[in-house]
Protein backbone atom coordinates (compact mmCIF):
# COMPACT_ATOMS: atom_id res chain seq x y z
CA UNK A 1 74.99 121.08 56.94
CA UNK A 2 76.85 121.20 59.95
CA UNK A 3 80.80 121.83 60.12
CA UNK A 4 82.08 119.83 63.06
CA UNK A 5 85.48 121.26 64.24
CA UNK A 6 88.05 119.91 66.32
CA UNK A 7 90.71 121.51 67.29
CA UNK A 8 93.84 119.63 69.23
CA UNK A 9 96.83 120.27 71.23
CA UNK A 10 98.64 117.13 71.55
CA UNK A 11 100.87 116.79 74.34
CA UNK A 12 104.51 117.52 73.51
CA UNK A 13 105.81 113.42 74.45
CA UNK A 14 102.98 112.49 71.94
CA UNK A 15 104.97 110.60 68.63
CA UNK A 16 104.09 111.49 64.87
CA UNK A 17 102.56 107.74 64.68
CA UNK A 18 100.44 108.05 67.41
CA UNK A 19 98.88 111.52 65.78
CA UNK A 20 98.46 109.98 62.43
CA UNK A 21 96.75 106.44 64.09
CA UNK A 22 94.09 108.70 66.01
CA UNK A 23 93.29 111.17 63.25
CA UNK A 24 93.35 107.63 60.17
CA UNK A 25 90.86 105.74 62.93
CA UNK A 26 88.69 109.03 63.43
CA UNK A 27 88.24 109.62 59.69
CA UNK A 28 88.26 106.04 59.25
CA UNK A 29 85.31 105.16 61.47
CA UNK A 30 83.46 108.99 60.57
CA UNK A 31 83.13 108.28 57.18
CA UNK A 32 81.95 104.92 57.19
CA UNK A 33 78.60 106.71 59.09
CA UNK A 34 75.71 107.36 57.26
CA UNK A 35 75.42 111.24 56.95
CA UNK A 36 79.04 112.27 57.11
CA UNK A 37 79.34 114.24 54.04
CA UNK A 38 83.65 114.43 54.34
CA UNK A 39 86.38 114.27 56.57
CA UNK A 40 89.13 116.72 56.24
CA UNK A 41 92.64 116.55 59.02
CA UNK A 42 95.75 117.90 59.32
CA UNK A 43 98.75 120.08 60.97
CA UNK A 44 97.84 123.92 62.46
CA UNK A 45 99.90 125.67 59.93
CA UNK A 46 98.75 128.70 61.90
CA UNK A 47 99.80 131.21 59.09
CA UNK A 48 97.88 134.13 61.01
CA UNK A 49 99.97 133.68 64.58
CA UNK A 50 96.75 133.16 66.41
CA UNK A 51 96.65 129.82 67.37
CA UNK A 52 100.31 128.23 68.26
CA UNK A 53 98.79 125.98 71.17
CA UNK A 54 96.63 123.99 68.55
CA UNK A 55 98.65 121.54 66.96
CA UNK A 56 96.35 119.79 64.79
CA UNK A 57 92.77 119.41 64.32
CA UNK A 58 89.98 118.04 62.16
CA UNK A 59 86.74 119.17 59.84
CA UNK A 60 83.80 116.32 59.38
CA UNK A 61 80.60 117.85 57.37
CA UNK A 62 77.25 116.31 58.37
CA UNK A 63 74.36 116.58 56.46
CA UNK A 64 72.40 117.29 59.68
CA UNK A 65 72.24 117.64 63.33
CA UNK A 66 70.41 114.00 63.28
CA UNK A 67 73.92 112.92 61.68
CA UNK A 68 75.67 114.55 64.19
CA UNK A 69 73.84 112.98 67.37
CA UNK A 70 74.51 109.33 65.71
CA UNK A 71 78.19 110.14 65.48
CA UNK A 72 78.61 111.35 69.20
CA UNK A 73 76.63 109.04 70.67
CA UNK A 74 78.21 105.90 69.06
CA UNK A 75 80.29 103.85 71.25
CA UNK A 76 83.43 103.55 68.63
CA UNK A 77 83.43 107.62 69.21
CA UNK A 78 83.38 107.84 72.40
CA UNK A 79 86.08 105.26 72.48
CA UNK A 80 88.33 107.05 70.03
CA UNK A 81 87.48 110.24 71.78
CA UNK A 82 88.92 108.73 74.94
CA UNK A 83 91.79 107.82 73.08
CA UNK A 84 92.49 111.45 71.97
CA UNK A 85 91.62 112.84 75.33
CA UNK A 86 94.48 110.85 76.38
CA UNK A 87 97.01 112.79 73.74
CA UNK A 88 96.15 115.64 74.30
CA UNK A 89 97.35 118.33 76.82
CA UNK A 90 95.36 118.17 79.86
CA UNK A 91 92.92 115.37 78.28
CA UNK A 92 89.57 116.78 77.35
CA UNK A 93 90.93 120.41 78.10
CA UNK A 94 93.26 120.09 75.05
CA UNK A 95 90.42 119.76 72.59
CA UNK A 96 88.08 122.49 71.59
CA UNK A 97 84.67 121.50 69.33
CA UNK A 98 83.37 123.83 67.54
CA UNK A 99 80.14 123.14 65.46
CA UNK A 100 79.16 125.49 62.47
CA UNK A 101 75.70 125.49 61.30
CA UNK A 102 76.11 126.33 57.38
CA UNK A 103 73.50 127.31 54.82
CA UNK A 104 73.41 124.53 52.61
């Protein structure tokens, strides 16, 4: 299984609505994909003080990296992806991906 994280920092003019419509459409269109095991989003509550900058992010859990390459690759992602580049501090700077191989 792989644990694909993204982690956001949405610019500071960027509305509550617009948040919510980016992070609905992305689990929207994520877990209508074949392999997508869950989708999981929400607000940094950053309880440890290490990450202030990220204001919200999101968790999907493919079943594999074959799962994975489908979702990137598909043309609704990469225009949602634009569309969170464009809330986001600095675009694609504001976003950091992190991908977790777990034991299954």
């Amino acid at each position: 299984m792989i644990l694909h994280c993204v982690f956001c920092t949405f610019r500071a003019d960027t509305d509550t609505d617009a948040r919510k419509a980016i992070l609905s459409d992305l689990t929207r269109f994520g877990l209508s994909l074949e392999g997508v095991l869950g989708f999981d989003h929400g607000e940094n509550a950053d309880y440890e003080g290490k990450s202030p900058q990220i204001t919200d992010g999101f968790v999907i859990r493919f079943r594999d990296r074959q799962a994975l390459a489908t979702y990137a690759e598909h043309p609704t992602h990469k225009a949602l992806g634009a569309r969170l580049c464009n809330l986001c501090e600095g675009g694609a700077d504001g976003i950091l991906v992190v991908d977790l191989v777990c034991a299954k």
